[in-house]
Protein backbone atom coordinates (compact mmCIF):
# COMPACT_ATOMS: atom_id res chain seq x y z
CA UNK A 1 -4.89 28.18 -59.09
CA UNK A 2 -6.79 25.19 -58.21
CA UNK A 3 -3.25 22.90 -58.89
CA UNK A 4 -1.43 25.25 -55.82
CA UNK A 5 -4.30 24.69 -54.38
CA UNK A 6 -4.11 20.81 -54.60
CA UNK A 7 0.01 21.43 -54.21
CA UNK A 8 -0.67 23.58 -50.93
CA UNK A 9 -3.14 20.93 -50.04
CA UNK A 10 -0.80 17.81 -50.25
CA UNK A 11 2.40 19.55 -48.30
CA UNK A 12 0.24 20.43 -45.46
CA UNK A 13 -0.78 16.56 -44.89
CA UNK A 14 3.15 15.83 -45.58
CA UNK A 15 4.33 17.85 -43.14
CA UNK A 16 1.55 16.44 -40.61
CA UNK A 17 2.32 12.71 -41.78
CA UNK A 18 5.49 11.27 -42.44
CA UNK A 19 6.37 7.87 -44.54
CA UNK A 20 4.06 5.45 -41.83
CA UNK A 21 7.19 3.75 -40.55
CA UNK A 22 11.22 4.76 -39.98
CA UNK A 23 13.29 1.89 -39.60
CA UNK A 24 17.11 1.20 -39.11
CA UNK A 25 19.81 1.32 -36.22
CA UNK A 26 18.81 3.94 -33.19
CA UNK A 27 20.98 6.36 -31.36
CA UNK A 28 19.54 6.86 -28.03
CA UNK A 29 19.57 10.44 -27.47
CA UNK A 30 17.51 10.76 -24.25
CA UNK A 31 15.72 8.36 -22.29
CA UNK A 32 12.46 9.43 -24.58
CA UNK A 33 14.11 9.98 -28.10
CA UNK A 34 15.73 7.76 -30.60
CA UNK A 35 17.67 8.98 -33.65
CA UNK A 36 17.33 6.87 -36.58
CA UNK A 37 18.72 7.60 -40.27
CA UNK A 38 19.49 11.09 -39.03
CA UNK A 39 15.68 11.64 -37.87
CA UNK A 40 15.07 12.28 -33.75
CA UNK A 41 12.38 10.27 -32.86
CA UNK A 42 10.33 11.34 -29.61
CA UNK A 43 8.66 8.18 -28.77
CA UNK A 44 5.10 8.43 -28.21
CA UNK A 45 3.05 8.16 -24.99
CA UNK A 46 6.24 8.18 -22.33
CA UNK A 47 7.41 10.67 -19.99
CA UNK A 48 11.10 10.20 -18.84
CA UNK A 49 13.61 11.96 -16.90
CA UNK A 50 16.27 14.02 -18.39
CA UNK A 51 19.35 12.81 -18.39
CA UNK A 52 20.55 15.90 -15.64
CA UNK A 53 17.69 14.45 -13.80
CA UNK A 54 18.72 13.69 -10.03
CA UNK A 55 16.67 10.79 -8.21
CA UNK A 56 17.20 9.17 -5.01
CA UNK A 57 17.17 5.26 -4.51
CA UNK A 58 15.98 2.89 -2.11
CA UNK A 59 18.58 4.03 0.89
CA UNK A 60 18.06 7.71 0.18
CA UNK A 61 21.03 8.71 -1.95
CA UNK A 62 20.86 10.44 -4.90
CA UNK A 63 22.40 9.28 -8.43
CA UNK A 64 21.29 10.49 -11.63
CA UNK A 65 18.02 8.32 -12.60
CA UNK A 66 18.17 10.28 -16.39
CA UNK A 67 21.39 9.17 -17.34
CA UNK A 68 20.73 5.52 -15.78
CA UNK A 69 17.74 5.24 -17.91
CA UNK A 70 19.77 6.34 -21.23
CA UNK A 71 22.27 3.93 -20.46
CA UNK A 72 19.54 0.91 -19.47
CA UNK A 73 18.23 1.89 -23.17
CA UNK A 74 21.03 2.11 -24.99
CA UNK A 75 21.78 -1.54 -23.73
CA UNK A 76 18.16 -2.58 -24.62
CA UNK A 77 18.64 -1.48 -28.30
CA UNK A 78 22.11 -2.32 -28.53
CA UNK A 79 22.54 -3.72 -31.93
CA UNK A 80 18.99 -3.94 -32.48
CA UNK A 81 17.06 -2.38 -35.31
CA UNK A 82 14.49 -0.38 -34.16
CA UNK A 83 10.69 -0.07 -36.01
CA UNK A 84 8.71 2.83 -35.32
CA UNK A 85 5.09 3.39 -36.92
CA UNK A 86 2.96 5.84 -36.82
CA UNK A 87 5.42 8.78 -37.62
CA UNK A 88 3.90 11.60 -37.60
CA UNK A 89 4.95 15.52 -36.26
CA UNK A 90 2.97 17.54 -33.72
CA UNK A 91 2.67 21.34 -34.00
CA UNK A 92 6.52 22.35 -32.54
CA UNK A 93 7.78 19.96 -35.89
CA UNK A 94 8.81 17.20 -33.78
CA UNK A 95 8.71 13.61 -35.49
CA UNK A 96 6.94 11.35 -32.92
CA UNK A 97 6.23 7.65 -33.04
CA UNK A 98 5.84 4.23 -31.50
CA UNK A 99 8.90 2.76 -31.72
CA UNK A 100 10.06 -1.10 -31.49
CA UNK A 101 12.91 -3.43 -31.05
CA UNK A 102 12.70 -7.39 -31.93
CA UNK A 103 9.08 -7.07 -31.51
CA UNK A 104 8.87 -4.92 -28.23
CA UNK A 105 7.69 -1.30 -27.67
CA UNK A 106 10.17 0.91 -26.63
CA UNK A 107 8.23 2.78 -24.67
CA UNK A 108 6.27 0.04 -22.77
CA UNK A 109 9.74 -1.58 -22.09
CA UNK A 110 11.07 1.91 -20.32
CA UNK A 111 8.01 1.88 -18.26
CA UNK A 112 7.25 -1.71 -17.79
CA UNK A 113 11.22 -1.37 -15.85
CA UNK A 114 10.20 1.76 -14.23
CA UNK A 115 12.21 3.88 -16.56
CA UNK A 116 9.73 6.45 -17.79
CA UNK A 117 5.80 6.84 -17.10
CA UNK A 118 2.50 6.57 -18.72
CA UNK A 119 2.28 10.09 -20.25
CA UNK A 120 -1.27 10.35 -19.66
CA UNK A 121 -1.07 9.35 -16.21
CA UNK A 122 -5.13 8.37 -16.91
CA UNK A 123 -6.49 5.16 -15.47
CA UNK A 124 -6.84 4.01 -19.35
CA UNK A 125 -3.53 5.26 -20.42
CA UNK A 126 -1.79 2.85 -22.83
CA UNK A 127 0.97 2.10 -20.68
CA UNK A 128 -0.84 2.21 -17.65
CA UNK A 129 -0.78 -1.41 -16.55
CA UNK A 130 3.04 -1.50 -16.93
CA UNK A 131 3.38 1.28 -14.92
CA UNK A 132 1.41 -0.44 -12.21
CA UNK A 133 3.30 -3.59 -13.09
CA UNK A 134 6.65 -1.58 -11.87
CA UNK A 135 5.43 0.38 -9.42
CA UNK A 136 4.16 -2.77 -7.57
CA UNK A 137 7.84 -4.52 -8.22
CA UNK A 138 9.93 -1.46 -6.99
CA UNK A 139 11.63 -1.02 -10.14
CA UNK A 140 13.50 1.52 -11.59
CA UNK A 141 12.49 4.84 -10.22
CA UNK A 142 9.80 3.61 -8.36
CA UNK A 143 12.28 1.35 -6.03
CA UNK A 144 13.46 4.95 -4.50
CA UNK A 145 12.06 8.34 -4.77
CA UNK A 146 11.79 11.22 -7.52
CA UNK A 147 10.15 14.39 -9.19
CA UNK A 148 7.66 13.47 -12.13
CA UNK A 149 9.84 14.45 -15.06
CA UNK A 150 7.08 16.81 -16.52
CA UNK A 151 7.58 18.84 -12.67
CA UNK A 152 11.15 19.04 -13.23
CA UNK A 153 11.45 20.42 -16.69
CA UNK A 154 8.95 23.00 -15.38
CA UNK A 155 11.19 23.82 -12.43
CA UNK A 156 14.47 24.20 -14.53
CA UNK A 157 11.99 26.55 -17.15
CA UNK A 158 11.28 28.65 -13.82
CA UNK A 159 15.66 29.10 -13.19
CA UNK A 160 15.79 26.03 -10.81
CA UNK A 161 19.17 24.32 -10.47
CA UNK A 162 19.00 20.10 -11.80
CA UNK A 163 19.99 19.42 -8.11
CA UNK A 164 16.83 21.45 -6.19
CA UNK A 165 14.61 20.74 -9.52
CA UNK A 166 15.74 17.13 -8.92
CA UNK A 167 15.30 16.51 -5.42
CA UNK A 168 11.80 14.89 -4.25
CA UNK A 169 12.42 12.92 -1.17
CA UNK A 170 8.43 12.75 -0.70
CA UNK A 171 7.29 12.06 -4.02
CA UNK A 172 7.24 8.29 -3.93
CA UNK A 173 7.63 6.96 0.24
């Protein structure tokens, strides 16, 4: 009894805590998760838009900000191998950690160019000063307007369409 106990014991902090770092060539599969050696990363402390996500830029018109921001990735990690530390799963299984390429967070390069946002959206958040950074440059999504991608998934979970769900004209004058 007490080895199943120290069996039981060890596969609950495995499936909490996963080897400390995942390294090797990413596949970007949204703007905020990487697949790497056939494990989907979601990397930790963003919030992006999806790629059906519709945003408007500086003159008003909308174009699809989610699928720009995949793209912009993709070209960031290119060929790149990408690092990411700290793996570890929250309670819905998902593998989450902070990711890098040739020495630079993923995640603070998707907000830093106004990509994805601070997940906290606290004062002290860890990407908060690169948010600021972009908001103050106009870059990215902050150059036009948008929903906060957290808003959006909840509208499409209510039966909105991408479009209405999308569509934020006021959200960032």
């Amino acid at each position: 009894m007490p080895g199943l106990i120290v069996v039981l014991t060890m596969f609950a902090l495995c499936s909490i805590v996963l080897a400390g770092q995942l390294t090797g060539r990413a596949k970007v599969i949204n703007t905020d998760t990487v697949e790497i050696n056939r494990t989907r990363v979601r990397l930790w402390g963003i919030d992006a838009p999806d790629k059906s996500q519709m945003c408007r830029d500086i003159n008003g018109n909308p174009y699809r900000c989610g699928l720009r921001a995949v793209r912009d990735l993709e070209g960031f990690i290119a060929e790149r191998e990408v690092s990411c530390l700290s793996v570890l799963q929250d309670e819905s299984g998902r593998t989450i950690a902070t990711c890098s390429a040739d020495g630079m967070d993923v995640g603070e390069w998707l907000v830093r160019n106004g990509l994805a946002f601070d997940q906290t959206q606290s004062s002290t958040g860890p990407y908060r000063a690169a948010q600021s950074a972009a908001d103050r440059a106009g870059l990215g999504l902050w150059s036009g307007s948008f929903a906060v991608p957290s808003l959006y998934r909840a509208c499409i979970r209510l039966g909105g369409r991408p479009a209405s769900c999308s569509d934020d004209a006021n959200a960032h004058p």
